[in-house]
Protein backbone atom coordinates (compact mmCIF):
# COMPACT_ATOMS: atom_id res chain seq x y z
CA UNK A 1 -10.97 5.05 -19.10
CA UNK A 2 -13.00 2.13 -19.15
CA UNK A 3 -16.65 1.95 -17.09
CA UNK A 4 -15.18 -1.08 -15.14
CA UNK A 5 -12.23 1.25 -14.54
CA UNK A 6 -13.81 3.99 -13.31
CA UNK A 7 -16.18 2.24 -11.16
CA UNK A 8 -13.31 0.30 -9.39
CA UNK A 9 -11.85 3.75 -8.89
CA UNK A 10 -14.70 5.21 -7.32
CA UNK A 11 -15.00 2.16 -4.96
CA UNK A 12 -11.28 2.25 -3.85
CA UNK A 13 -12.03 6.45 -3.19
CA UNK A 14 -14.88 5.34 -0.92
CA UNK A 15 -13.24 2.62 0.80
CA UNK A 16 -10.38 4.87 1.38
CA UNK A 17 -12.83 7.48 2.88
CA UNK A 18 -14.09 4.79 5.23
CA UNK A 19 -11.00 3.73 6.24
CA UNK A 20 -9.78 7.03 7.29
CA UNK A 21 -12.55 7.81 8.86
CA UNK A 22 -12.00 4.54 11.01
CA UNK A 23 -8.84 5.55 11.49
CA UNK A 24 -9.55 8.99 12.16
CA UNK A 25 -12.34 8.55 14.45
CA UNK A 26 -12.14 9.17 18.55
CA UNK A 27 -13.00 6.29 20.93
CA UNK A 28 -15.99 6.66 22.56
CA UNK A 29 -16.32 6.48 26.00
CA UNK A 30 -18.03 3.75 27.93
CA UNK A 31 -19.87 4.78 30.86
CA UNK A 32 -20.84 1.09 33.32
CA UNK A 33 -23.95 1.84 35.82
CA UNK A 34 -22.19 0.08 38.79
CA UNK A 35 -21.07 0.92 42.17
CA UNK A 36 -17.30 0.35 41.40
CA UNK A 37 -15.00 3.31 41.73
CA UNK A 38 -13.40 4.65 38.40
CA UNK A 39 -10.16 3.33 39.41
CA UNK A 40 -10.82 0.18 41.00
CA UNK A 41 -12.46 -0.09 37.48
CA UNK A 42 -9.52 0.79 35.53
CA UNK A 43 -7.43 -1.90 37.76
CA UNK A 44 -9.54 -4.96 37.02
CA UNK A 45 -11.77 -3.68 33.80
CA UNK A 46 -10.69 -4.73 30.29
CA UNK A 47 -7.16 -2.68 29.10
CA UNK A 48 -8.31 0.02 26.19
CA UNK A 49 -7.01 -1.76 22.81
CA UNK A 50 -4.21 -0.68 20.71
CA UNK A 51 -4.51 0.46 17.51
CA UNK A 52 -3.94 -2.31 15.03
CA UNK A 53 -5.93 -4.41 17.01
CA UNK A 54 -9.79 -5.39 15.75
CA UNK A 55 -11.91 -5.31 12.82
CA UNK A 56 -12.14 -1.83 12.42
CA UNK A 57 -8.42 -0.77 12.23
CA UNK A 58 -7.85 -3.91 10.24
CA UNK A 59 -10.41 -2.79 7.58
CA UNK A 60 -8.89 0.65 7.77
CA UNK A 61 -5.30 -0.78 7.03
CA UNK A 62 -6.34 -3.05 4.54
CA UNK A 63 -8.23 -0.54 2.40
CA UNK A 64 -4.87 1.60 2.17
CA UNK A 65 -2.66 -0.94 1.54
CA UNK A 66 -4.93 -1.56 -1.62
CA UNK A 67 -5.51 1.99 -2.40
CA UNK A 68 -2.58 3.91 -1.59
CA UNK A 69 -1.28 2.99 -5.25
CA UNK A 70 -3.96 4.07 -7.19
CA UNK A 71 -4.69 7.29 -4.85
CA UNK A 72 -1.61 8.47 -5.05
CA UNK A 73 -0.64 7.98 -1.18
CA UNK A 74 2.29 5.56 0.08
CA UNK A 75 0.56 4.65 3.51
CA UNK A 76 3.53 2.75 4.79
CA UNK A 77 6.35 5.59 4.25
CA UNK A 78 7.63 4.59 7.61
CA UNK A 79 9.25 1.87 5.60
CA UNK A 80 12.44 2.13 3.71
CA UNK A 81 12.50 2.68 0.50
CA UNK A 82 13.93 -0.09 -2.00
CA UNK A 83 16.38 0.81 -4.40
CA UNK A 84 14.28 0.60 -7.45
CA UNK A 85 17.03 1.35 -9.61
CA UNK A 86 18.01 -2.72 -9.73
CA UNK A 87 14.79 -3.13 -11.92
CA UNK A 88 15.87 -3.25 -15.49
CA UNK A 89 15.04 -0.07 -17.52
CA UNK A 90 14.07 1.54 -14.68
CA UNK A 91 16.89 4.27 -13.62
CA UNK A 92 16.64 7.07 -11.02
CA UNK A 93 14.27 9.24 -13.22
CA UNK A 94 11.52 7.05 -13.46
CA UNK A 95 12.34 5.66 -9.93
CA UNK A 96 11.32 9.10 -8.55
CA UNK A 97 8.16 9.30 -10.92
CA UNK A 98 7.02 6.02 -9.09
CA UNK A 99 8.02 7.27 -5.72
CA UNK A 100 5.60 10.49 -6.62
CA UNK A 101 2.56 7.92 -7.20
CA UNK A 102 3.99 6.16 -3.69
CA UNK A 103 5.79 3.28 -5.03
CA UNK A 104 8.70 2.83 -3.03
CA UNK A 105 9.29 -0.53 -2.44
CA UNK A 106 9.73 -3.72 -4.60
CA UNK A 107 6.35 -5.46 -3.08
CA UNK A 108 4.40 -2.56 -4.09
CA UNK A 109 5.55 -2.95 -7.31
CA UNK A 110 5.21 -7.04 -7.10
CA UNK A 111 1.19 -6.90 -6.14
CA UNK A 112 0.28 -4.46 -8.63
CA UNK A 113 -2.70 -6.35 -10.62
CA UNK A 114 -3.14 -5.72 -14.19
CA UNK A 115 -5.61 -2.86 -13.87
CA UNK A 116 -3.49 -1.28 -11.27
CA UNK A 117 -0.62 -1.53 -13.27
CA UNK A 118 -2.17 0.19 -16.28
CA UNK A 119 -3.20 2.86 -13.41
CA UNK A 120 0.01 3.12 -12.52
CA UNK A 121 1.60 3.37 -16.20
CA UNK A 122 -0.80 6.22 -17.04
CA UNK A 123 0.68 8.36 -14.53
CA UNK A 124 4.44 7.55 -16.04
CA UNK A 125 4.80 10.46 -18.34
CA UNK A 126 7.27 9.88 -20.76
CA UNK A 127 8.29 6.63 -18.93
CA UNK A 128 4.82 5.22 -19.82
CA UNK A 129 4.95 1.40 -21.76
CA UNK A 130 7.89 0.72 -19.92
CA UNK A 131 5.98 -0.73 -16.94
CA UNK A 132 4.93 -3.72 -19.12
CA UNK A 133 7.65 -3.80 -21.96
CA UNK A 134 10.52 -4.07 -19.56
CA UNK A 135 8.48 -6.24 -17.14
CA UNK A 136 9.06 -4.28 -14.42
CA UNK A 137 6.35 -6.13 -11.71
CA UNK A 138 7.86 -9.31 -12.77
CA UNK A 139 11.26 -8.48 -11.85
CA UNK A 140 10.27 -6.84 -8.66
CA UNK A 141 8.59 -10.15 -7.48
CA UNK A 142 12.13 -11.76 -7.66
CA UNK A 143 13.94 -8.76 -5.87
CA UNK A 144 11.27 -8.80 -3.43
CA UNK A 145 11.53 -12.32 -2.81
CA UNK A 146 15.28 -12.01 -2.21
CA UNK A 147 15.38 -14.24 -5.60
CA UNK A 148 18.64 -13.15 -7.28
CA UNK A 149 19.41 -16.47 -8.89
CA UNK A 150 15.90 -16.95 -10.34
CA UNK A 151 15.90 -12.84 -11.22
CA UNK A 152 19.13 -13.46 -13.14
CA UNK A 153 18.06 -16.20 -15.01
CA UNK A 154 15.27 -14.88 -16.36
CA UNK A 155 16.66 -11.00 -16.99
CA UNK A 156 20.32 -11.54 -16.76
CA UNK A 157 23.34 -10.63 -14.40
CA UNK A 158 22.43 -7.70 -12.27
CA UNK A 159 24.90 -4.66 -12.33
């Protein structure tokens, strides 16, 4: 690997890190010097927030979205799975290598930048090239985008 590479790596470990650990962390607990009972403070005091909500667990959910590719972690497996399979030269073999680096859905495949991808196609085993020779990002981004008739031109009737 490249310098740039590895240095890009090591900054999308330690973002990672941080975001867990924002994620990860406990609340602390906010203690008020007034004369107001607890629950007459609960009642009209501001409502705990929910996760999702502020800078923090933004952050945290952005740096996995970004990361979970080249980590190795699919931090949205709540979601269902696309059927990867409809890519072109990509059959259920090499779908389940992907799924083992957490690609699992068409968009993860669509937003992969070049360096990512590379990333990506060095984990591919005896799939590897195939990534970039049968344009497998570019097809996702018309799957993704619901794009059959634009997918089809450019690669042909899908099966």
């Amino acid at each position: 690997m490249s310098n740039i590479t590895l240095i890009a790596a090591a900054i999308i470990a330690i973002l990672a890190i941080v975001g867990l650990i924002l994620l990860l962390r406990k609340p602390t607990q906010r203690v008020s010097l007034s004369e107001t009972p607890p629950a007459a403070r609960q009642a009209v005091g501001p409502r705990p927030s929910k996760e999702g909500h502020g800078i923090a667990d933004s952050a945290a959910a952005a740096v996995l979205d970004i990361s979970g590719p080249v980590i190795g972690i699919d931090a949205h497996s709540d979601l269902p799975a696309d059927d990867l399979t409809r890519i072109k030269g990509l059959g259920p073999k090499a779908q389940a290598v992907l799924n083992g680096v957490g690609i699992r859905r068409f968009a993860q495949l669509a937003e992969l930048d070049p360096a990512q991808a590379a990333e990506v196609d060095s984990r591919l085993g005896a799939f590897k090239g195939r990534i970039f020779r049968d344009r497998w990002i570019d097809q996702a981004r018309y799957l993704e985008q619901g794009d059959l008739g634009g997918f089809e031109r450019e690669f042909g009737k899908l099966g």
